[in-house]
Structures are given as structure tokens and as C-alpha cells.
Protein backbone atom coordinates (compact mmCIF):
# COMPACT_ATOMS: atom_id res chain seq x y z
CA UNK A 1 0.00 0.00 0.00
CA UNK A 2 1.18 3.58 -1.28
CA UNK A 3 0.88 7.01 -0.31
CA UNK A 4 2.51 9.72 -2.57
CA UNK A 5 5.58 8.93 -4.32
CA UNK A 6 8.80 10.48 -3.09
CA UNK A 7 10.69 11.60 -5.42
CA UNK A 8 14.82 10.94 -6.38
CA UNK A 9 16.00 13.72 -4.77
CA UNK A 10 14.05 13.14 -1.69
CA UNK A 11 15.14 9.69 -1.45
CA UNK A 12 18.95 10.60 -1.88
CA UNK A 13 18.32 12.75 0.94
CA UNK A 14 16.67 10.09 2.91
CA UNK A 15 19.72 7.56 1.96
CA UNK A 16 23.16 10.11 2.99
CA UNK A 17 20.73 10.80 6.30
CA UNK A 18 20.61 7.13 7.54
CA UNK A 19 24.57 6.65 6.10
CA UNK A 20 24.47 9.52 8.69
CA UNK A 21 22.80 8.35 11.51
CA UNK A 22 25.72 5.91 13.38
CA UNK A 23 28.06 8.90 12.97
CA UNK A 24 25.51 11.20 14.21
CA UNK A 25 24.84 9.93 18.15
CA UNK A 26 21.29 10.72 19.51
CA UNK A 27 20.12 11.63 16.02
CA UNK A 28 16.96 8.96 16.32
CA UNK A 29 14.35 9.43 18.56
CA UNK A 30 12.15 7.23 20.05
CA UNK A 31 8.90 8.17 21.62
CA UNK A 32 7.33 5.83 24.61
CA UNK A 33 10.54 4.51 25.37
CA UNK A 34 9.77 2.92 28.45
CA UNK A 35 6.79 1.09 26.71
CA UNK A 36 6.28 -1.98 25.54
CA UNK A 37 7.86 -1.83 22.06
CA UNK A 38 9.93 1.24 22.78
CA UNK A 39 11.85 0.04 24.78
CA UNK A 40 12.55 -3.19 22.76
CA UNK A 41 13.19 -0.66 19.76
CA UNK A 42 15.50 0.89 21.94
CA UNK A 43 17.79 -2.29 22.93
CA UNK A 44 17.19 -3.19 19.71
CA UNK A 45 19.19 -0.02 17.85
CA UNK A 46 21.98 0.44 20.47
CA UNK A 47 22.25 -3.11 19.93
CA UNK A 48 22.94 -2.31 16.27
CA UNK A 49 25.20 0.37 16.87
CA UNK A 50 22.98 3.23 16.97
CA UNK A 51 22.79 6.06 19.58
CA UNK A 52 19.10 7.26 20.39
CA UNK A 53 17.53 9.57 22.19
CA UNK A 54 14.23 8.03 23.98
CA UNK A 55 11.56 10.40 25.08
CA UNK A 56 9.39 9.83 28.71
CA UNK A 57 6.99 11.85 30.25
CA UNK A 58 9.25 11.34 33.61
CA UNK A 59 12.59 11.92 34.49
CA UNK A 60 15.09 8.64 33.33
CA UNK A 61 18.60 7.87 33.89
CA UNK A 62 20.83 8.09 30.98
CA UNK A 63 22.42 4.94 29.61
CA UNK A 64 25.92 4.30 27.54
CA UNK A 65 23.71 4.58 24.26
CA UNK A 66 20.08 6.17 25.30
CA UNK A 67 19.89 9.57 26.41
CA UNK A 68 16.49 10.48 27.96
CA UNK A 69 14.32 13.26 27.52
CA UNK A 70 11.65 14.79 29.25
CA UNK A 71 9.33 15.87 27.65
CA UNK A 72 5.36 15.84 27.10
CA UNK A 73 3.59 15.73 24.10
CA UNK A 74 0.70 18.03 25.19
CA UNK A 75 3.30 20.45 25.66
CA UNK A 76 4.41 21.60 22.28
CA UNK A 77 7.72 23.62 23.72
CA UNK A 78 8.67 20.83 25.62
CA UNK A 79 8.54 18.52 22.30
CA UNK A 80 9.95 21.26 20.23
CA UNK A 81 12.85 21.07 22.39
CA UNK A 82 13.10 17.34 22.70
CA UNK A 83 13.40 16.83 18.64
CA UNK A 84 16.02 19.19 18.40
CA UNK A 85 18.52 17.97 16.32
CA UNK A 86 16.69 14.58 15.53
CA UNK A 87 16.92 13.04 11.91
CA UNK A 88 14.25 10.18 12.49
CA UNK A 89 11.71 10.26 15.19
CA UNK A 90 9.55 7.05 15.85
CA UNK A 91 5.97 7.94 16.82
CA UNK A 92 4.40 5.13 19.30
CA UNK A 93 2.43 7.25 21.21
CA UNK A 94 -1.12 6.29 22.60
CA UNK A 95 -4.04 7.62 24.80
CA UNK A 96 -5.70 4.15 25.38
CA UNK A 97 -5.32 3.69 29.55
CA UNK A 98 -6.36 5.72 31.88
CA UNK A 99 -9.88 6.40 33.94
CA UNK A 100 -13.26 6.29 32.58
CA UNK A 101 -13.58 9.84 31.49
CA UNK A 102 -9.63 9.68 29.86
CA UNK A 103 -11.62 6.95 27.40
CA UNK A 104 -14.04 9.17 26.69
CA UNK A 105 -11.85 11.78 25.60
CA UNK A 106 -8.82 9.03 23.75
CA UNK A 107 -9.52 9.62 20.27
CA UNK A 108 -9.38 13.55 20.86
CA UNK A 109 -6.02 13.29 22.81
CA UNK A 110 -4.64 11.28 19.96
CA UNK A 111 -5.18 13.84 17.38
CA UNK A 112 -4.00 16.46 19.78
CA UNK A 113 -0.76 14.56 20.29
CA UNK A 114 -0.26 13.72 16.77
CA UNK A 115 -0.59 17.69 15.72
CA UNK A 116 1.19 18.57 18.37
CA UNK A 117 4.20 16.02 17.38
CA UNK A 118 3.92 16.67 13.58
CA UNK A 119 4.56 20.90 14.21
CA UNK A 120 7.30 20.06 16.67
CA UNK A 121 8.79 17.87 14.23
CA UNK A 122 8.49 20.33 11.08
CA UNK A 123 10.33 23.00 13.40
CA UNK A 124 12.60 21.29 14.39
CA UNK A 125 13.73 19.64 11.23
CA UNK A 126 13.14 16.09 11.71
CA UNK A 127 13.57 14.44 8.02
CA UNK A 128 11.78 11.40 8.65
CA UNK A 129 8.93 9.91 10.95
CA UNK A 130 7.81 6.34 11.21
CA UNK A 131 4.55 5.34 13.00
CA UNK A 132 3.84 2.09 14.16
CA UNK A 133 -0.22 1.87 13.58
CA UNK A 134 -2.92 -1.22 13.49
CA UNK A 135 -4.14 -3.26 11.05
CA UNK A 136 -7.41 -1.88 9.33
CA UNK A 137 -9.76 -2.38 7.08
CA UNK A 138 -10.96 0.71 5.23
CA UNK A 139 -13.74 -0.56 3.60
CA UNK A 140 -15.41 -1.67 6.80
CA UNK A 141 -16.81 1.15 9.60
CA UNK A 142 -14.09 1.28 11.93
CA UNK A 143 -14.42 0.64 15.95
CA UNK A 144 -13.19 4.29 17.75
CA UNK A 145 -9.85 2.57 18.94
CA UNK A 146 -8.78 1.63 15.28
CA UNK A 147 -10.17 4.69 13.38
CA UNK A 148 -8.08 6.95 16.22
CA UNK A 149 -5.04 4.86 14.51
CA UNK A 150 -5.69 5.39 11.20
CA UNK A 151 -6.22 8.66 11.89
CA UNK A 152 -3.26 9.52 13.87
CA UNK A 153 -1.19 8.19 10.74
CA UNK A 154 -3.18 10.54 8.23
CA UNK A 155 -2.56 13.20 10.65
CA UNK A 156 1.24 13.03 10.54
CA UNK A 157 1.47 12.24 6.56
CA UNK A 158 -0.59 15.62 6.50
CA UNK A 159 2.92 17.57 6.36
CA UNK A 160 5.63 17.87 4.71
CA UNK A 161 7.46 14.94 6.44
CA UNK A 162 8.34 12.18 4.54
CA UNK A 163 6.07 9.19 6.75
CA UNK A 164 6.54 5.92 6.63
CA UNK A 165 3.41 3.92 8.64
CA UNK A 166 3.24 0.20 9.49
CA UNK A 167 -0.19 -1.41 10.38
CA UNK A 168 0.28 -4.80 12.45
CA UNK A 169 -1.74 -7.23 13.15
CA UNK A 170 -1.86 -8.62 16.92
CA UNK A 171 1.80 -8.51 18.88
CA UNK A 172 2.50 -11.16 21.05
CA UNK A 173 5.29 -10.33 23.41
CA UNK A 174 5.74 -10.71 26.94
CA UNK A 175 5.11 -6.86 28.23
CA UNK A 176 2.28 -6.83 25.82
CA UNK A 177 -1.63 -6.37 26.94
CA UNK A 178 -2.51 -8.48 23.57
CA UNK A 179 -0.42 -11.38 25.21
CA UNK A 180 -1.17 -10.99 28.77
CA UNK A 181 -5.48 -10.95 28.31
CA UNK A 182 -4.42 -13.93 26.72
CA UNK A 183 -2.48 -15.60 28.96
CA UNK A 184 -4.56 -14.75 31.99
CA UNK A 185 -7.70 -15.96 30.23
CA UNK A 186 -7.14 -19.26 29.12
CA UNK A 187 -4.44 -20.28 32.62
CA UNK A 188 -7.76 -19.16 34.84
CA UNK A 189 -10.78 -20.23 33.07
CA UNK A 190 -10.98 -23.75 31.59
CA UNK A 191 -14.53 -22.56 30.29
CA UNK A 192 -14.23 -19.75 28.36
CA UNK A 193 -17.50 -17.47 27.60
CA UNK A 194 -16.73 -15.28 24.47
CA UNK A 195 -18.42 -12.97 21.78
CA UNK A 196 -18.48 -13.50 18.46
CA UNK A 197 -15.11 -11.83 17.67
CA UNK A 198 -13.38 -14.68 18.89
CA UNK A 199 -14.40 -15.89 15.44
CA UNK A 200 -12.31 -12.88 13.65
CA UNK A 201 -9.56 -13.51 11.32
CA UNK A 202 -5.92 -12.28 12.87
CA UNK A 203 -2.38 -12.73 11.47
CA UNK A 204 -0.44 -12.83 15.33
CA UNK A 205 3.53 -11.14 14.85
CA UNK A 206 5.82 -11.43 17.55
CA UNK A 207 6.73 -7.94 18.69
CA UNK A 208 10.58 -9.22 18.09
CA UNK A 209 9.73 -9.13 14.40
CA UNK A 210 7.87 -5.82 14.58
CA UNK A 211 10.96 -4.23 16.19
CA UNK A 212 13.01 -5.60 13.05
CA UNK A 213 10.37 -4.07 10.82
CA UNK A 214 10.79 -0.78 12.68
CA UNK A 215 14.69 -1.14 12.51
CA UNK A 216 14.50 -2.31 8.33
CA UNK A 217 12.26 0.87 7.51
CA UNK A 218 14.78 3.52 8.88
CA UNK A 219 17.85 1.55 7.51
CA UNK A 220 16.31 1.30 4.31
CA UNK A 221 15.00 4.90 2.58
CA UNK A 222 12.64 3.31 0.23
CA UNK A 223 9.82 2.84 2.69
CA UNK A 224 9.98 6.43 3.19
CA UNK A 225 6.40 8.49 2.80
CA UNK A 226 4.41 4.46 2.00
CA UNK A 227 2.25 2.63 4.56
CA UNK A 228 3.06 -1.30 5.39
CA UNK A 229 0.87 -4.13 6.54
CA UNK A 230 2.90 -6.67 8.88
CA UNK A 231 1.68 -9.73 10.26
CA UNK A 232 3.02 -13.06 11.14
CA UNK A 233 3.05 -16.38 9.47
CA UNK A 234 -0.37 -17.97 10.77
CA UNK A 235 -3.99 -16.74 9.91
CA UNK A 236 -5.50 -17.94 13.02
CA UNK A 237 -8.94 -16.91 15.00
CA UNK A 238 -8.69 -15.67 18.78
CA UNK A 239 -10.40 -18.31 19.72
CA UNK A 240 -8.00 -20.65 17.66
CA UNK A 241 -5.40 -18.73 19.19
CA UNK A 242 -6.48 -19.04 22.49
CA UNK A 243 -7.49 -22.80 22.36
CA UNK A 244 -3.22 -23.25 20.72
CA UNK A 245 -2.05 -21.37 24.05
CA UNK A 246 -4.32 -23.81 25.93
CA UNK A 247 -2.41 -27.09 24.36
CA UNK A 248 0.71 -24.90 24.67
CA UNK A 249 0.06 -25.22 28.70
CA UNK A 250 -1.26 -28.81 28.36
CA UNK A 251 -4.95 -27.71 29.51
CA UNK A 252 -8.09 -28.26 27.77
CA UNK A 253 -10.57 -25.67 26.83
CA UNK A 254 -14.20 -24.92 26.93
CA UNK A 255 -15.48 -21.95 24.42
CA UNK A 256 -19.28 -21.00 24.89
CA UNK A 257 -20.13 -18.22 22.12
CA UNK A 258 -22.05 -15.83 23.34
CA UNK A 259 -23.30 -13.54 20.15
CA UNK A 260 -24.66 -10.54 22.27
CA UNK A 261 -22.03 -10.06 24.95
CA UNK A 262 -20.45 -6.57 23.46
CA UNK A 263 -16.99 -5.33 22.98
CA UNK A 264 -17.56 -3.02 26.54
CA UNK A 265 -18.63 -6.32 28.37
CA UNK A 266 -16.36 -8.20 27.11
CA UNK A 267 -13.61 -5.32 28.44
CA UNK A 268 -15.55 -5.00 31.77
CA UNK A 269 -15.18 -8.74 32.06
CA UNK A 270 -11.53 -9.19 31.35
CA UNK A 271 -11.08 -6.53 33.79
CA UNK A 272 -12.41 -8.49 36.42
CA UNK A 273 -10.77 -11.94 35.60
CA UNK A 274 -7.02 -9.99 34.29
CA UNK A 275 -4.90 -7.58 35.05
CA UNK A 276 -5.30 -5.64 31.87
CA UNK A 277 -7.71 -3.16 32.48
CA UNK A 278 -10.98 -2.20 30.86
CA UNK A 279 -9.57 1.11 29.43
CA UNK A 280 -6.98 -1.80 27.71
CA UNK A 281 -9.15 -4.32 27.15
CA UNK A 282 -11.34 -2.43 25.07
CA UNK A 283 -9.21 -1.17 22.67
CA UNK A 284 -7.58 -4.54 22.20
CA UNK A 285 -11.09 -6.23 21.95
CA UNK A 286 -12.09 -3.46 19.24
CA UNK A 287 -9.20 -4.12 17.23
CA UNK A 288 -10.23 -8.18 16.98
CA UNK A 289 -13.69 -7.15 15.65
CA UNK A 290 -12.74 -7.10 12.24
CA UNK A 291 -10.69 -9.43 10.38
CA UNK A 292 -7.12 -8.02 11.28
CA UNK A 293 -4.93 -10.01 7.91
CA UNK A 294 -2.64 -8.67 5.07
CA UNK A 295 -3.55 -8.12 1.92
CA UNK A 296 -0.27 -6.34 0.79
CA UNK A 297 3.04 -8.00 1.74
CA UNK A 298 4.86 -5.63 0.07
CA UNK A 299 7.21 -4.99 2.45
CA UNK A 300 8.53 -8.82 2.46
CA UNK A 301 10.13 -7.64 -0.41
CA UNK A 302 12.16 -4.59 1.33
CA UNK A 303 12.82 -5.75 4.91
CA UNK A 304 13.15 -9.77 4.81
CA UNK A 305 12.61 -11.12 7.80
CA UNK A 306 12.28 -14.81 9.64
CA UNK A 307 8.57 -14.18 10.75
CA UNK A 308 7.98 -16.72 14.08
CA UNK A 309 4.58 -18.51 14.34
CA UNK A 310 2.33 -18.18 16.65
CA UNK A 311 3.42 -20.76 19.07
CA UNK A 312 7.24 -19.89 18.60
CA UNK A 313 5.89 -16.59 19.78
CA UNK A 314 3.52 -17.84 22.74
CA UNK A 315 6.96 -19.99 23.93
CA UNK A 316 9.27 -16.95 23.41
CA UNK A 317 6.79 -14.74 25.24
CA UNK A 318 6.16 -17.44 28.01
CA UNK A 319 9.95 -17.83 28.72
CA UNK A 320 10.90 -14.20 29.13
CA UNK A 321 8.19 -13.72 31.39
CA UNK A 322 9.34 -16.96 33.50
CA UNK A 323 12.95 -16.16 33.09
CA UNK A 324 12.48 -12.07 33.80
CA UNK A 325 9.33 -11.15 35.80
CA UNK A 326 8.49 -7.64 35.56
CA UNK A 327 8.88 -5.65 38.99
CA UNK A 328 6.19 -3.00 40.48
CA UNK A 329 6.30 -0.87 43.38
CA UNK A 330 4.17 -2.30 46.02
CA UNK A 331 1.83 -0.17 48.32
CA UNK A 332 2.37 -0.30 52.12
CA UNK A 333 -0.31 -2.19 53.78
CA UNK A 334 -1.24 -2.76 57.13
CA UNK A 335 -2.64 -6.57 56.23
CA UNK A 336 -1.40 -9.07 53.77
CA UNK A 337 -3.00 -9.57 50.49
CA UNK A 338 -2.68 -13.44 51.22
CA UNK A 339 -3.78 -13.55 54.42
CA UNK A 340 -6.96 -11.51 53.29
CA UNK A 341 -7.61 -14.02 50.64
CA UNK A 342 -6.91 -16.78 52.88
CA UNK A 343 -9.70 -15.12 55.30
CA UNK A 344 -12.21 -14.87 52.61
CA UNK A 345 -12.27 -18.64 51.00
CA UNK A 346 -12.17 -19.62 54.99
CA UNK A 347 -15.15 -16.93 55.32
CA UNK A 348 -17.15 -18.48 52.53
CA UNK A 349 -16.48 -22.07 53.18
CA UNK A 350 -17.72 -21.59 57.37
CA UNK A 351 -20.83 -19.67 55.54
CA UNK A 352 -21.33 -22.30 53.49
CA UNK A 353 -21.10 -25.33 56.21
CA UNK A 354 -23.16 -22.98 58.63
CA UNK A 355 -26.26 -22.61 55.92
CA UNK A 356 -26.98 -26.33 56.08
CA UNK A 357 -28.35 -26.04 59.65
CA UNK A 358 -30.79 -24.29 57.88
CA UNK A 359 -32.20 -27.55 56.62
CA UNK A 360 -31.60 -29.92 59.54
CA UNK A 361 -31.67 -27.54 62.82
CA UNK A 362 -34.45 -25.46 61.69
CA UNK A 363 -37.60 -26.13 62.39
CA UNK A 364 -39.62 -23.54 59.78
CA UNK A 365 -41.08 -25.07 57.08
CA UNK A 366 -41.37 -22.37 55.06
CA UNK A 367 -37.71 -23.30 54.07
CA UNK A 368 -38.83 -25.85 51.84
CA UNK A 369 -40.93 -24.26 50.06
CA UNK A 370 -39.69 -23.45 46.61
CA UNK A 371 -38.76 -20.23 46.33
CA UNK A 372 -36.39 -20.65 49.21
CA UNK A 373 -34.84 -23.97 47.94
CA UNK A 374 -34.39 -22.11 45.09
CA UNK A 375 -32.97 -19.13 46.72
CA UNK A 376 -30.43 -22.11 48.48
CA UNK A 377 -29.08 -23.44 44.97
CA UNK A 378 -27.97 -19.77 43.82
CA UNK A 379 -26.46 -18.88 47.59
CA UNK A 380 -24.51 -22.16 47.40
CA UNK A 381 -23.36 -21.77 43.60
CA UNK A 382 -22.11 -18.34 43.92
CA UNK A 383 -19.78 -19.89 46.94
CA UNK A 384 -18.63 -22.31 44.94
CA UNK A 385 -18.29 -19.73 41.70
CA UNK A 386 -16.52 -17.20 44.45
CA UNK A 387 -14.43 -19.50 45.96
CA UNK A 388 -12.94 -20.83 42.12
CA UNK A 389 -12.11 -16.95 41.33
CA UNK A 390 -10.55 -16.59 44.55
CA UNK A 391 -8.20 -19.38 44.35
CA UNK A 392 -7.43 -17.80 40.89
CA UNK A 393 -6.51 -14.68 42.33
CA UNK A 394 -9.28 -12.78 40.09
CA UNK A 395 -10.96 -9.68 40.97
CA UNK A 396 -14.37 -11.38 39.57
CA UNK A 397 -14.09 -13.57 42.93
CA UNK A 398 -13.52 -10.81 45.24
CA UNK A 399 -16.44 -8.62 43.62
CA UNK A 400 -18.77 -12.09 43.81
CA UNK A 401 -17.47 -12.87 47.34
CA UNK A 402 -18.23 -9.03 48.64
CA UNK A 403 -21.41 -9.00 47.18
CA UNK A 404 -22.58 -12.52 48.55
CA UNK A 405 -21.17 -11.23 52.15
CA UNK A 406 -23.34 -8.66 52.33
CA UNK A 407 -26.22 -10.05 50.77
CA UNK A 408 -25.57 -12.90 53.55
CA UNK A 409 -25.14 -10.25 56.55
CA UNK A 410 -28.42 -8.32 55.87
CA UNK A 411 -30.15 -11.47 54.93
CA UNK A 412 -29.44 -13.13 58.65
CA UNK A 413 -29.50 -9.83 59.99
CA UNK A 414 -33.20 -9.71 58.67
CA UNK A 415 -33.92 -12.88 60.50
CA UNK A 416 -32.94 -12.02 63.61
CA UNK A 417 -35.41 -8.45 63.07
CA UNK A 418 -37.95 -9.48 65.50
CA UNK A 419 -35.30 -9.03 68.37
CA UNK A 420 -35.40 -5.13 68.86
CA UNK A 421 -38.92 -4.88 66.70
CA UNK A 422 -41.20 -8.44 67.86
CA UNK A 423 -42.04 -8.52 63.97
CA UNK A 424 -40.44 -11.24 61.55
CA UNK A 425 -39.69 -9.41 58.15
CA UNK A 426 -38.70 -12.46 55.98
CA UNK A 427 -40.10 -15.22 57.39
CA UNK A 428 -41.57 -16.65 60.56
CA UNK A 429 -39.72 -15.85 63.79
CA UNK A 430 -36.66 -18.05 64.62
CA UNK A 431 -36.28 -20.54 67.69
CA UNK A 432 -33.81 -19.89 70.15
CA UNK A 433 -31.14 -21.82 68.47
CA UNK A 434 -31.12 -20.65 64.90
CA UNK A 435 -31.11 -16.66 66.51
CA UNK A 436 -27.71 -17.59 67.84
CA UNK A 437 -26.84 -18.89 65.33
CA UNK A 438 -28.09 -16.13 63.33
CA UNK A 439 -25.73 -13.42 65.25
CA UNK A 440 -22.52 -15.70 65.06
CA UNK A 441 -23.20 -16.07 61.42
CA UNK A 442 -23.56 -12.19 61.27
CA UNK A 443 -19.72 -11.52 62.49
CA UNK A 444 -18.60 -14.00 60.16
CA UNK A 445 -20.34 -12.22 57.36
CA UNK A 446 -19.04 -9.06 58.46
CA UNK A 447 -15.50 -10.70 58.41
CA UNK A 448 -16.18 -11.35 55.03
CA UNK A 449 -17.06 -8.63 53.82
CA UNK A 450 -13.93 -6.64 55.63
CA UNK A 451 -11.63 -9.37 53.53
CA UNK A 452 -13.24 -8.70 50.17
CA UNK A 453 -13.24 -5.18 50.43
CA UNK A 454 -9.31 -5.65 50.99
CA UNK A 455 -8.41 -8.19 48.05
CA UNK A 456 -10.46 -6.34 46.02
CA UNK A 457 -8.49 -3.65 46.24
CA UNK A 458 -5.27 -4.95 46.74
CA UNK A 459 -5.20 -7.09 44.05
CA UNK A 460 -4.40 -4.23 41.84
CA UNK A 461 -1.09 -3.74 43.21
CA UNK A 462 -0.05 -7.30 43.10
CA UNK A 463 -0.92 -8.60 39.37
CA UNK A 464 -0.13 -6.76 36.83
CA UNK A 465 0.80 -7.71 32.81
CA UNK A 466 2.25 -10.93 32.83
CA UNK A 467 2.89 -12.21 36.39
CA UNK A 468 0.28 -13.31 38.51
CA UNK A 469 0.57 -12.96 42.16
């Protein structure tokens, strides 16, 4: 796929500036350097001899071969001053976490950015930008997340800066939220409930190759002002994908296909089962709503490289993750994560054992009525349902196990109404023995509750992209 041609003067330019780059240090640029593939791009170039200059919105310490900027891209002086002096600037900037309201407002902040970077660029005299972008198909209506791409890339062609754009397909890699909503999914749930983009056509590329596509288009002044598709080897579904990782970990796997269940629930719910969170999810979920293959390999022709499949890229993935887990500042806390989530499965499992005196210690028969048998079944399968997503280390379990605790605590609270008031509000009053009951029950509840309201929001600061807990 072409944009405008450049013409022979531009590309002899473009060909003494790379000759020009080794001998010029810090004349390459890379934005979101401490990201997932800039900072691969960056060991990746000083690897290959190249000095670069990596931009961060905080304050970094400076390396043999990496000097660090700060700078931020919302504030156009600041960038100005950051690409002084810089030949090639990648652009892999994004505005896809954050809070609910920062979604809201992502595809705005990505055009800002991108005008912002593309003026900053043009005064300072950059000569060449490359954009790493997704996969899209332009004939179909776009989700927000992959039309913000597109346009972020039209937005920087816009000047006078020669552009060179490559759309990818899914990147596996270790750091990557692709890889780790993966990962998580299929190790926690051996019955998987999906939507019907699981069905969506994908070409997986390990984010080692991507780097060497990002390295081949600077070193080579051809792809200079033309847009790329890269993918991988394998055309493969999610759900394909996700069923290979599955046999990759020995496990078996249980898809139900669920047509209705929408891109935003199907964020919400990875959310609650991973530690990518919704604000990533969604984006990544939009992006496998579409078919997401290439239909111009062009650029097998310029940049040749040995693309891994999908399960050479699972294993390579899996290894560095076993070999280097990331690290994360922890939060101070007065109580252990673990022994809150040990609390909480003992909570449930006493609340569970204590329930069956309902059905052989008391003495109401309204109990067996159906509507309260009924009421029994659900009580007991959400224990069983909490207790599986606690032992996963989930936030799901912790948000079922709260809930059920205080459902629990007002409903035997309820019971034991006619106490202080002489009226029953639920049922018929309670003997003497099922009110006792009734109030130990009550500060095990409450125990409960004070647990799941702790893992719940602890559990945050433990698991995070690629290492569980």
C-alpha cells in the first residue's frame, strides 16, 4: 500500500541521512521509550550500533547509548525542544489507559498529540517519521480505537514529512496487553464465555519481528512516505489462538459463544478476571472485531525477515516472562494480600457449612418451600463460583465474594429483626437456636465482607501484565 511517491531527490536525501545516523549519536528518537515496544526498539538499535535519544513523560537515567528526555507531548515547547537535532523520530504514542472519562476523551487526545508532534517535528527539522499503527480495514466502519489509529497516521502524513506507517496485526510479546489478556484468560478459566469476535480472522507477529520491521524501515530509505501491513506467518482466530495457548500449557478448553455479549462487556469482564484493564481491554477487543490479515506483503520484499509462528511466539513470550518477571512498586499495607484471601475462601467455606443447619436444625417449614430452595441453589453456587475466582486470584471472585457477604449479613440480619422490633420481616420468627446462630453467622459475614473489600483492592497492586501474584 502507497501514499505519494517520493521523489529521487528526496530519497537521496533520505539515503546520505541514515549513512548519517551511526556517525551522528542521539540523532533517532524514540517516543514511549519505556513502553512496551519502545523500549525493545531501543535495545534493539543500540544493539545495532545506533545512539538514540528516547523520550518519557518522567525523568530517566541516561544509559551508555540512550539519552532520555523529558518531555510531554501536550506540551508543544517541551517537544519542540526534545526533537532538536533529531533526523528520524519514531511515533508510538497512545491515549488508550487511563480512567473512565480519559476513554471518553482518547480519540481527541490522539489527534492532539499527533498535531502537536507533527509541528514540533516540522520546526525542528526532523527528516523522517515512522509510525507504528494497526491493522485496518478501510472498507469496513471502523471501531473508535482503530479509526483513532488510522487517523493519527493521516494526521502526521498531512505535512511535509516524509512518513513511513506500518499497520500490524496482533503482537504477542511478553510486556504486551494483547499477550497478557491472553495468557490470563485461558491459565484461569478452563470454560471460556466469548463474543463473536473470537471468530475474527488475525495474522499474530511477535513484537521481536515488529521491532526488526521498525529497525528495516529507517535503515532502508525506500519505505519512506508508504504505509506497510505486517503480520506473522499464521492466519488464526482468537479463539483458535487461544485454544493453541491452551495445548501450549497442556490444559483443555471450553469456548461457549455468546453472540450478544459486546466489545464493553467483554472489556468490563476481562477486567475483572485480568490484570489488563478495561480502558486496555477495550481497545484490544475493538481491534479483533474485524478481520485483522494482510492483503499487501509488500514490504517482504524490502525488509526480509524470519517471521515466528504463533506458538514460537507464545513460547518466546512465556519464557521471558518466566525467566524475567516484571517488577512493580508495592503499596504499604497494614494486612497481607494473602492472608486476606486466605480469610475470605475460609469466610465463605464456614458460611457455606453454617447454611446447612438451615435444613436440619431449623424447624420452619417455610424453608422448603420453593422459592427458598431455590434461593439455596444460587447462595450455594455463587460460593462455589466465588471461591474458584478466589483461588485464581481474580478480581471477579472478590467482587462475587463481597457481594454474597453482604447479601448474607443483611439477609441473617433480617432474620434475627424481630429481636429489637417483635415482627419477623422475611419469614416466621426463629427458635432460640437458629437466633444464635443467626448473630454468630452475622460476624462472620461481616469478616467477610472486611476481607473482600481488601483483596479487592489490593489485588491491583499485586498482578499486573504478565505475572500473577
Amino acid at each position: 500500500m502507497e501514499t505519494d511517491q517520493i521523489n529521487p531527490e528526496s530519497m537521496s536525501h533520505n539515503s546520505s541521512s541514515f549513512q548519517s545516523l551511526k556517525n551522528k549519536p542521539y540523532s533517532i528518537m524514540v517516543t514511549g521509550s519505556t513502553g512496551f515496544i519502545g523500549s525493545r526498539l531501543i535495545s534493539n538499535l543500540t544493539k545495532n550500533g545506533y545512539s538514540v535519544k528516547g523520550m518519557s513523560r518522567r525523568k530517566m537515567p541516561q544509559t551508555s547509548n540512550v539519552k532520555y528526555v523529558q518531555a510531554d507531548v501536550f506540551e508543544p515547547e517541551e517537544l519542540e525542544r526534545a526533537l532538536n537535532g533529531i533526523e528520524v523520530a519514531y511515533y508510538l504514542l497512545h491515549s488508550m489507559e487511563g480512567n473512565k472519562e480519559q476513554w471518553k476523551e482518547f480519540a481527541n487526545r490522539e489527534k492532539i498529540q499527533a498535531q502537536n508532534f507533527l509541528k514540533a517535528a516540522t520546526n525542528a527539522g526532523v527528516k523522517r517519521i515512522i509510525y507504528l499503527g494497526g491493522l485496518v480495514n478501510d472498507s469496513l466502519s471502523l471501531s473508535p480505537h482503530m479509526k483513532s489509529r488510522k487517523e493519527v497516521g493521516e494526521i502526521l502524513a498531512s505535512g511535509g514529512i516524509p512518513v513511513t506507517e506500518l499497520r500490524a496485526s496482533l503482537i504477542i510479546g511478553s510486556q504486551g496487553g494483547s499477550y497478557a489478556m491472553l495468557r490470563y484468560l485461558v491459565e484461569r478459566l478452563p470454560v471460556m464465555v466469548c463474543p463473536s469476535w473470537v471468530k475474527s480472522l488475525a495474522q499474530p507477529i511477535a513484537v521481536d519481528d515488529v521491532i526488526e520491521y521498525l529497525r528495516g524501515c529507517m535503515e532502508k530509505p525506500e519505505t519512506s512516505g508508504n504505509i506497510y501491513e505486517i503480520g506473522g506467518p499464521d492466519k488464526i482466530t482468537y479463539e483458535e489462538l487461544m485454544r493453541v495457548y491452551a495445548k501450549y500449557l497442556g490444559k483443555k478448553l471450553f469456548v461457549i459463544q455468546i453472540p450478544f455479549l459486546t466489545t464493553r462487556l467483554s472489556s468490563y469482564w476481562v477486567d475483572l478476571i485480568t490484570p489488563v484493564k478495561a480502558s486496555l481491554a477495550r481497545p484490544l477487543i475493538d481491534s479483533l472485531v474485524h478481520d485483522t490479515i494482510v492483503t499487501d506483503d509488500s514490504i517482504s520484499k524490502i525488509i526480509q525477515v524470519s517471521l515466528k509462528s504463533v506458538i514460537e511466539s507464545i513460547d518466546i513470550a512465556t519464557q521471558e516472562i518466566r525467566d524475567n518477571p516484571p517488577t512493580t512498586p508495592l503499596k504499604e499495607e497494614r494486612t497481607g494480600f494473602k492472608i486476606n484471601q486466605k480469610l475470605l475462601m475460609a469466610s465463605l467455606i464456614a458460611m457455606a457449612l453454617i447454611g446447612t443447619t438451615y435444613y436440619w436444625l431449623d424447624d420452619r417449614s417455610e424453608l422448603f418451600e420453593p422459592i427458598w430452595l431455590f434461593a439455596g441453589i444460587i447462595w450455594y453456587v455463587a460460593i462455589i463460583t466465588a471461591i474458584i475466582f478466589i483461588k485464581s486470584k481474580t478480581r471477579l471472585g472478590f467482587l462475587i465474594g463481597g457481594i454474597l457477604s453482604w447479601v448474607t449479613l443483611a439477609f441473617w440480619l433480617f432474620d434475627n429483626f424481630y429481636v429489637l422490633f417483635d415482627t419477623s420481616l422475611i419469614m416466621d420468627q426463629p427458635n432460640e437456636l437458629i437466633t444464635i446462630r443467626n448473630f454468630i453467622w452475622t460476624g462472620l459475614s461481616a469478616l467477610a465482607v472486611i476481607a473482600s473489600h481488601n483483596t479487592f483492592h489490593k489485588v491491583i497492586d499485586y498482578q499486573f501484565k504478565g505475572k500473577p501474584i
